[in-house]
N, C-alpha and C. Protein backbone atom coordinates (compact mmCIF):
# COMPACT_ATOMS: atom_id res chain seq x y z
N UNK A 1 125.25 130.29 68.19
CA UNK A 1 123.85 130.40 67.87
C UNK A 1 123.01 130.12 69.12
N UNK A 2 122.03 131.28 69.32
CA UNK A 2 121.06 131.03 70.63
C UNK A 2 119.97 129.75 70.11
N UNK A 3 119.47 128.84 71.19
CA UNK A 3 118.56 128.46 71.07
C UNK A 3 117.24 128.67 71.36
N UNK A 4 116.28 128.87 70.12
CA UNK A 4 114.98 129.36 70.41
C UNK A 4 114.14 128.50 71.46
N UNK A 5 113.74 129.71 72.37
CA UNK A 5 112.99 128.60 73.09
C UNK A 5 111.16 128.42 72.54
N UNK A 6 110.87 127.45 73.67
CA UNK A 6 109.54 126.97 72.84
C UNK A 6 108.66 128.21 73.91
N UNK A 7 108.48 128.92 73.40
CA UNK A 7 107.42 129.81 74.42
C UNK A 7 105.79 129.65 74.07
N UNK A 8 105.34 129.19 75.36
CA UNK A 8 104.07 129.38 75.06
C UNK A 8 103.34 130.01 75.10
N UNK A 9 102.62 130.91 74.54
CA UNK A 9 102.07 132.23 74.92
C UNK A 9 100.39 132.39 74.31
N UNK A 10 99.72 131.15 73.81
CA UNK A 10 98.38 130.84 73.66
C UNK A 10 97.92 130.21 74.62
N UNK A 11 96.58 130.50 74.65
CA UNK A 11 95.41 129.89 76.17
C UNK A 11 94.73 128.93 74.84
N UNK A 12 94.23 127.90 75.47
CA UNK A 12 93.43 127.36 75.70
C UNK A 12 92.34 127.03 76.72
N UNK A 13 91.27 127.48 76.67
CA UNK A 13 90.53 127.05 77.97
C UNK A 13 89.28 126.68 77.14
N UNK A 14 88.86 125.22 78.66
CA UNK A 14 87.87 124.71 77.99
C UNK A 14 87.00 124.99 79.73
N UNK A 15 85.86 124.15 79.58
CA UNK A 15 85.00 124.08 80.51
C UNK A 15 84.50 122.72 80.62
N UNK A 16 84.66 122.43 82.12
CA UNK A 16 84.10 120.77 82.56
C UNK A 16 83.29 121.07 83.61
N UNK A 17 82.68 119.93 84.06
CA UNK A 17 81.83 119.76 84.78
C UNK A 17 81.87 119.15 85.57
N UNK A 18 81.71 118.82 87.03
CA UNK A 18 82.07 118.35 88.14
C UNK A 18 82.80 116.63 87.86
N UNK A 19 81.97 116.33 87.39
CA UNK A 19 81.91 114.78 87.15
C UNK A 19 83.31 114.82 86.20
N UNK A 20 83.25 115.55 84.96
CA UNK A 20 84.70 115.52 84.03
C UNK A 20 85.65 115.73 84.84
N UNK A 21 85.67 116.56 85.64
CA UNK A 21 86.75 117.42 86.25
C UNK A 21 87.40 116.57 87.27
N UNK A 22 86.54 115.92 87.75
CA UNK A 22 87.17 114.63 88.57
C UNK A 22 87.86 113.42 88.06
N UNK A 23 87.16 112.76 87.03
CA UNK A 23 87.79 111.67 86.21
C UNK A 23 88.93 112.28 85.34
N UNK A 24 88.94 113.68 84.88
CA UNK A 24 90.41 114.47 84.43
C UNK A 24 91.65 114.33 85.89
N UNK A 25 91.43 115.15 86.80
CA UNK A 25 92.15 114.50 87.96
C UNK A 25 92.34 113.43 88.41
N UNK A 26 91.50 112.57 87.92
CA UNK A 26 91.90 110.92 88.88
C UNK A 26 92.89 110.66 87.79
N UNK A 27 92.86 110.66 86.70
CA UNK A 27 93.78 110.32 85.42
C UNK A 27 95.26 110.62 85.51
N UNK A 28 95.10 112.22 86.04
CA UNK A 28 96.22 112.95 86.50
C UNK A 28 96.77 112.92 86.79
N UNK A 29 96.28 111.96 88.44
CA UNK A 29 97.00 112.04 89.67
C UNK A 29 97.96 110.37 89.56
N UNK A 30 97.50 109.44 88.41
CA UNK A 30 98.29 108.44 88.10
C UNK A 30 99.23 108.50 87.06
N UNK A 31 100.16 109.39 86.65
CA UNK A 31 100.71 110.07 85.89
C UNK A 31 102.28 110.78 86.83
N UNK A 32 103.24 110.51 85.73
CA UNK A 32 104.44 110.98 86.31
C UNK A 32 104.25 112.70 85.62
N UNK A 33 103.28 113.25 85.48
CA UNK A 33 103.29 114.96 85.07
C UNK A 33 103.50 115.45 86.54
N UNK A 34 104.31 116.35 86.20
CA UNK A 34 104.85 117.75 87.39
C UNK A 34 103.23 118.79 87.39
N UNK A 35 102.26 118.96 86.13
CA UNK A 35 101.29 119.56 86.52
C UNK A 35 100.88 119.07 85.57
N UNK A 36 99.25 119.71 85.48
CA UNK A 36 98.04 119.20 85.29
C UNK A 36 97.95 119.94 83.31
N UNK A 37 98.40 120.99 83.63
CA UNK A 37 98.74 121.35 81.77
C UNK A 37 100.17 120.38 80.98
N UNK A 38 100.74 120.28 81.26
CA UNK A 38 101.57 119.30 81.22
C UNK A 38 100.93 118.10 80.48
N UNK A 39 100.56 117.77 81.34
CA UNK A 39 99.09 116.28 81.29
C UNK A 39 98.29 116.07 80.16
N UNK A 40 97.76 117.51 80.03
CA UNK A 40 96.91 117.96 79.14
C UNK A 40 97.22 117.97 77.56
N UNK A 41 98.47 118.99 77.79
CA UNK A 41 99.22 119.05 76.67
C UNK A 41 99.49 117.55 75.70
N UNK A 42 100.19 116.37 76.87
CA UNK A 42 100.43 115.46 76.61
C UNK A 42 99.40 114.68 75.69
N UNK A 43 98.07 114.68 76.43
CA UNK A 43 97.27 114.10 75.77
C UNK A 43 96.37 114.58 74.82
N UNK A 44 96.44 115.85 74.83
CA UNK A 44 95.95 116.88 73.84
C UNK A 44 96.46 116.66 72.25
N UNK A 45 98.21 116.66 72.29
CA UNK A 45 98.63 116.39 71.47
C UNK A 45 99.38 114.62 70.92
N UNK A 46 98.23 114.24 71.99
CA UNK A 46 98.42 112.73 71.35
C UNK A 46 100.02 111.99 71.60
N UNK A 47 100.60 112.49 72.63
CA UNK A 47 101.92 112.41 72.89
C UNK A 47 102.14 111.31 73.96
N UNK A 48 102.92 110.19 74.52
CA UNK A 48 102.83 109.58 75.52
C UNK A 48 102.73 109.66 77.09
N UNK A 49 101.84 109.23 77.51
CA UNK A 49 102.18 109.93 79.27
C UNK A 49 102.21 108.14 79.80
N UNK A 50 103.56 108.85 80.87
CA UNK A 50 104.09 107.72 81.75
C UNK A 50 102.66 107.51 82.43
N UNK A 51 102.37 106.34 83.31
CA UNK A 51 101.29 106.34 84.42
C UNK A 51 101.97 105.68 85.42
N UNK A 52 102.46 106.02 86.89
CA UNK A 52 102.63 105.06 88.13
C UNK A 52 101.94 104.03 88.18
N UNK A 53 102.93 103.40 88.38
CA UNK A 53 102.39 101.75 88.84
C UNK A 53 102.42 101.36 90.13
N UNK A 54 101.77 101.02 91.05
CA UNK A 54 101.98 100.72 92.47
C UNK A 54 101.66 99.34 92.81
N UNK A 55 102.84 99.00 93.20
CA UNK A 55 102.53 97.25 93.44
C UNK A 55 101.87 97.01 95.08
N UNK A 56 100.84 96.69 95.16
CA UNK A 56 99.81 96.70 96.55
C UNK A 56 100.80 96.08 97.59
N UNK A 57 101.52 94.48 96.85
CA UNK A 57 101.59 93.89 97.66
C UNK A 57 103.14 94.89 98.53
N UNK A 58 103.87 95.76 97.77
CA UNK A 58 105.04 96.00 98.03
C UNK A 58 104.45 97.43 98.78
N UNK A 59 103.69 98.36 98.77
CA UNK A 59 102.94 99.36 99.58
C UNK A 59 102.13 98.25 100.87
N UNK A 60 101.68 97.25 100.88
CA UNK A 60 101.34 96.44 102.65
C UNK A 60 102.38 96.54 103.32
N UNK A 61 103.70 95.82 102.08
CA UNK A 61 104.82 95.67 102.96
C UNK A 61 105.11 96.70 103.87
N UNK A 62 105.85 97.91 103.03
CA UNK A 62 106.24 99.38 103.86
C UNK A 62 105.33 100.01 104.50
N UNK A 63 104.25 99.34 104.73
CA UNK A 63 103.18 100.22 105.87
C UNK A 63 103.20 99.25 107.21
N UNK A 64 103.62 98.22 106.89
CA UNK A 64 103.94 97.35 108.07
C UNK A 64 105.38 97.72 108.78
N UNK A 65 106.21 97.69 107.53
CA UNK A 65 107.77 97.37 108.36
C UNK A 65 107.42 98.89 108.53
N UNK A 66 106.55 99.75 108.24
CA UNK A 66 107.42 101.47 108.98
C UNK A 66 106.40 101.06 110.45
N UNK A 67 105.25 100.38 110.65
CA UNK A 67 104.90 100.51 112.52
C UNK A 67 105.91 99.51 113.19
N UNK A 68 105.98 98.83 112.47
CA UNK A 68 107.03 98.02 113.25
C UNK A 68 108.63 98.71 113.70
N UNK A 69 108.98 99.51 112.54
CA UNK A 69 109.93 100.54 112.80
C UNK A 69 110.04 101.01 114.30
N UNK A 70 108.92 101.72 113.86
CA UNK A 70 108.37 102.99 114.87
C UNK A 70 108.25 102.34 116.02
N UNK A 71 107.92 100.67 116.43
CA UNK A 71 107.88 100.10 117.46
C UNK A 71 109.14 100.16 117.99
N UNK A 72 109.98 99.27 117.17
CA UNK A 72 111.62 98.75 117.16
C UNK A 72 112.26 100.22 118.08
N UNK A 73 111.98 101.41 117.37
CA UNK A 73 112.51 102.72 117.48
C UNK A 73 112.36 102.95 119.36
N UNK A 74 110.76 103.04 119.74
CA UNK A 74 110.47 103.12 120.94
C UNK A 74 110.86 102.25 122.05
N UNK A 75 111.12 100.61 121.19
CA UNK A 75 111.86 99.78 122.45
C UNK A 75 113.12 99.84 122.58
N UNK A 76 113.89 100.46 121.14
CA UNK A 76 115.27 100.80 121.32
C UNK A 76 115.51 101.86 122.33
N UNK A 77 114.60 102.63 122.16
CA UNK A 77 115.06 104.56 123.10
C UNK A 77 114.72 103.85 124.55
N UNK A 78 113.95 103.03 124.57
CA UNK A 78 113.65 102.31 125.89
C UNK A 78 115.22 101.43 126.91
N UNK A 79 115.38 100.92 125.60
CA UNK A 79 116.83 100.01 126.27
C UNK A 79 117.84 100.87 126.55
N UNK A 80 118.26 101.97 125.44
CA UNK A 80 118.77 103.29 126.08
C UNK A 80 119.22 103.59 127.28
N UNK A 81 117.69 103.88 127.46
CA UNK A 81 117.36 104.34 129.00
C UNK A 81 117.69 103.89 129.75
N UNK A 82 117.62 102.34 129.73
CA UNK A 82 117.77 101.17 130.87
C UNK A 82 118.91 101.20 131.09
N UNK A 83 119.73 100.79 129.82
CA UNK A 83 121.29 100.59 130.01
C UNK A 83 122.19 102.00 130.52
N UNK A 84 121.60 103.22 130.34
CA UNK A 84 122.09 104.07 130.95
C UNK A 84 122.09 104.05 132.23
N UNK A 85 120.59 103.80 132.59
CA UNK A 85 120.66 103.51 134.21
C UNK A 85 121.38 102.45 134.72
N UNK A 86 121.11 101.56 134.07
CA UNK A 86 122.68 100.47 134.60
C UNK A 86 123.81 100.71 135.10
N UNK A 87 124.82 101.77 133.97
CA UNK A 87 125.47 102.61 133.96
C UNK A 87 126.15 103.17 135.34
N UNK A 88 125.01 103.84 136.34
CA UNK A 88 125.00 104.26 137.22
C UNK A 88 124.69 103.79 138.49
N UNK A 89 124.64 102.44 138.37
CA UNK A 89 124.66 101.75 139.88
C UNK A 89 126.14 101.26 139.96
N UNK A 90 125.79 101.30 141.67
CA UNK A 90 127.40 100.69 142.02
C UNK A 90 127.46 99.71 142.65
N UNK A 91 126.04 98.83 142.83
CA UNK A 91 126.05 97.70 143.74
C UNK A 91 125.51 96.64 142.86
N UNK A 92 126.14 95.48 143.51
CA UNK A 92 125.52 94.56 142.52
C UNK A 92 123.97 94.22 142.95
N UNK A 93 123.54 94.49 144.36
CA UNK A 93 121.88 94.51 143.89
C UNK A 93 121.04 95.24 143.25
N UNK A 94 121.93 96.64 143.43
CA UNK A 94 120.87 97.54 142.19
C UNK A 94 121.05 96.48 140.43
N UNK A 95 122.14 96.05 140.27
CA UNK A 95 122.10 95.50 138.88
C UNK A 95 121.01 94.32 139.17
N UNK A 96 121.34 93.48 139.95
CA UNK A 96 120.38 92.50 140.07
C UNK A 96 118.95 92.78 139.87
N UNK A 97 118.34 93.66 140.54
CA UNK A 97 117.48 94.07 140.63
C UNK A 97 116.49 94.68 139.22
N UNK A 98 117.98 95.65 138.70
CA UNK A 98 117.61 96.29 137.32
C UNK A 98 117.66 95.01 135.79
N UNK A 99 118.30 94.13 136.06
CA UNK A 99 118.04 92.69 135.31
C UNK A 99 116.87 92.26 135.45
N UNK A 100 116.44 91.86 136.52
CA UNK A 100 114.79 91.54 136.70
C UNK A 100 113.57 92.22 135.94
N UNK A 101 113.92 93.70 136.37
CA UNK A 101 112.51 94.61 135.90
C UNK A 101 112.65 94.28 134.26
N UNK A 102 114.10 94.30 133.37
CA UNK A 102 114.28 94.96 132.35
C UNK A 102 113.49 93.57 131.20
N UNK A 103 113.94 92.51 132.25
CA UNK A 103 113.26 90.96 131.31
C UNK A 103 112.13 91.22 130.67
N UNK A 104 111.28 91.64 130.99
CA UNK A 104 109.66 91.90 130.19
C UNK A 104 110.26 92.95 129.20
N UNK A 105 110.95 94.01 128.82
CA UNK A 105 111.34 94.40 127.74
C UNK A 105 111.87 93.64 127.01
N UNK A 106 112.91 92.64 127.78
CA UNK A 106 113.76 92.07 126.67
C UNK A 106 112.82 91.17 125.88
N UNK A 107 111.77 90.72 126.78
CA UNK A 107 110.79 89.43 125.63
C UNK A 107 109.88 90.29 125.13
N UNK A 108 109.57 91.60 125.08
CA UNK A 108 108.51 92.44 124.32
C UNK A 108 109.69 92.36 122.91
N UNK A 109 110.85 92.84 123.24
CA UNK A 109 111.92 93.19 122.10
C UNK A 109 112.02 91.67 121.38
N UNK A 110 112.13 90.40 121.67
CA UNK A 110 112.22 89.48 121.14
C UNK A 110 111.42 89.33 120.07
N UNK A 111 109.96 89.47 120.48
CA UNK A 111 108.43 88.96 120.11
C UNK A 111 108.67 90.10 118.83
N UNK A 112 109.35 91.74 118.70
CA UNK A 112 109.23 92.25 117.85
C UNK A 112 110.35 91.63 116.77
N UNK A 113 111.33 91.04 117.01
CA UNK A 113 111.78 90.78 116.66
C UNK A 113 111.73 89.41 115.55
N UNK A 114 110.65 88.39 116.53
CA UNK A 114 110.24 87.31 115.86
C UNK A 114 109.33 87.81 114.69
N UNK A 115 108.24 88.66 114.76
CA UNK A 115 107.23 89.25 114.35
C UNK A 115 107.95 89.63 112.65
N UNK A 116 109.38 90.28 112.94
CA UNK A 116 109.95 90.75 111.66
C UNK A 116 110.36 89.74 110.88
N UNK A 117 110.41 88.78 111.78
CA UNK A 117 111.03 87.55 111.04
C UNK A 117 109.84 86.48 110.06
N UNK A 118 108.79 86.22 110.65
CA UNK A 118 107.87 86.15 110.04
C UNK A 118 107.64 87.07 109.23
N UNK A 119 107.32 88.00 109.05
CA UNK A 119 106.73 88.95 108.24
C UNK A 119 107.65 88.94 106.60
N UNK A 120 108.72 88.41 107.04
CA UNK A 120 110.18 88.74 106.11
C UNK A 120 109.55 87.01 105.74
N UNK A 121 109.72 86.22 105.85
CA UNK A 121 109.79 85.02 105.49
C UNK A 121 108.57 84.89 104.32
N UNK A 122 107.09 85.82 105.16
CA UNK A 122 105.82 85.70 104.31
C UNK A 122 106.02 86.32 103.39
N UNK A 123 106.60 87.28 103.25
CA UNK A 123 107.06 88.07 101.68
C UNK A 123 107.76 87.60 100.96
N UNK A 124 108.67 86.85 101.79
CA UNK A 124 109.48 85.93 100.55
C UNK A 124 109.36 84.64 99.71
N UNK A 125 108.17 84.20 100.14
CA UNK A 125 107.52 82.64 100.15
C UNK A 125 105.99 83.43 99.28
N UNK A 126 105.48 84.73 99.42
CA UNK A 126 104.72 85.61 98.03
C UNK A 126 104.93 85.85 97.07
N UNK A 127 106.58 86.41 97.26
CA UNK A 127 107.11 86.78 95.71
C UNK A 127 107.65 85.76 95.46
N UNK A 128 107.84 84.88 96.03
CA UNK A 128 108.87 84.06 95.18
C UNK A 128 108.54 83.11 94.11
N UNK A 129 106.47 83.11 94.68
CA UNK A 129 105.68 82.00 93.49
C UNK A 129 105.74 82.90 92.32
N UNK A 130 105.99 84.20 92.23
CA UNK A 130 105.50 84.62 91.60
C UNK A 130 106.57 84.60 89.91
């Protein structure tokens, strides 16, 4: 036996007005619907609609740890570099030398490093009253 499908093949159309049409979309756009008839339908026929929940404090978090990323990322491709050039000396004053310059990276890389560590500690000492 085939299963009938649900075809929809009636319009409905209504008409809004700038102001509706916006508070219909803001409604919308907090909603797990794939589209906006969907939505409609849902609440048309009195049916349940999911709404996203976004926890602020957990969206600060991931907008922090992704620049900090993106930092981590640039001092990593940085050390890269360095240690490649290392790589390629054959005297021990070029190493000497290349130890010296590289110190101010290594304490920029620290400080990012401390920075994560704090940041990790303050989130955990937030949620944890909670």
């Amino acid at each position: 036996m085939k299963e009938t499908k649900n075809i929809r093949n009636k319009w409905l159309t209504i008409r809004l007005n700038e102001e509706e049409e916006k508070k219909l979309s803001k409604f919308y756009s907090r909603t797990t619907s794939n589209a906006l008839s969907e939505y409609a339908r849902d609440v048309l026929l009195n049916e349940p609609v999911t709404i996203k929940y976004r926890n602020q404090s957990a969206d600060e978090f991931l907008e922090e740890m992704i620049l900090l990323k993106k930092e981590l990322n640039a001092i990593g491709n940085n050390f890269n570099q360095s240690v490649h050039k290392l790589h390629t000396f054959d005297h021990d004053s070029q190493i000497k030398a290349w130890a010296i310059l590289n110190e101010t990276s290594k304490k920029i890389f620290m400080k990012k490093v401390d920075e994560i560590r704090e940041k990790m500690n303050q989130i955990f000492e937030k949620w944890s009253q909670k």
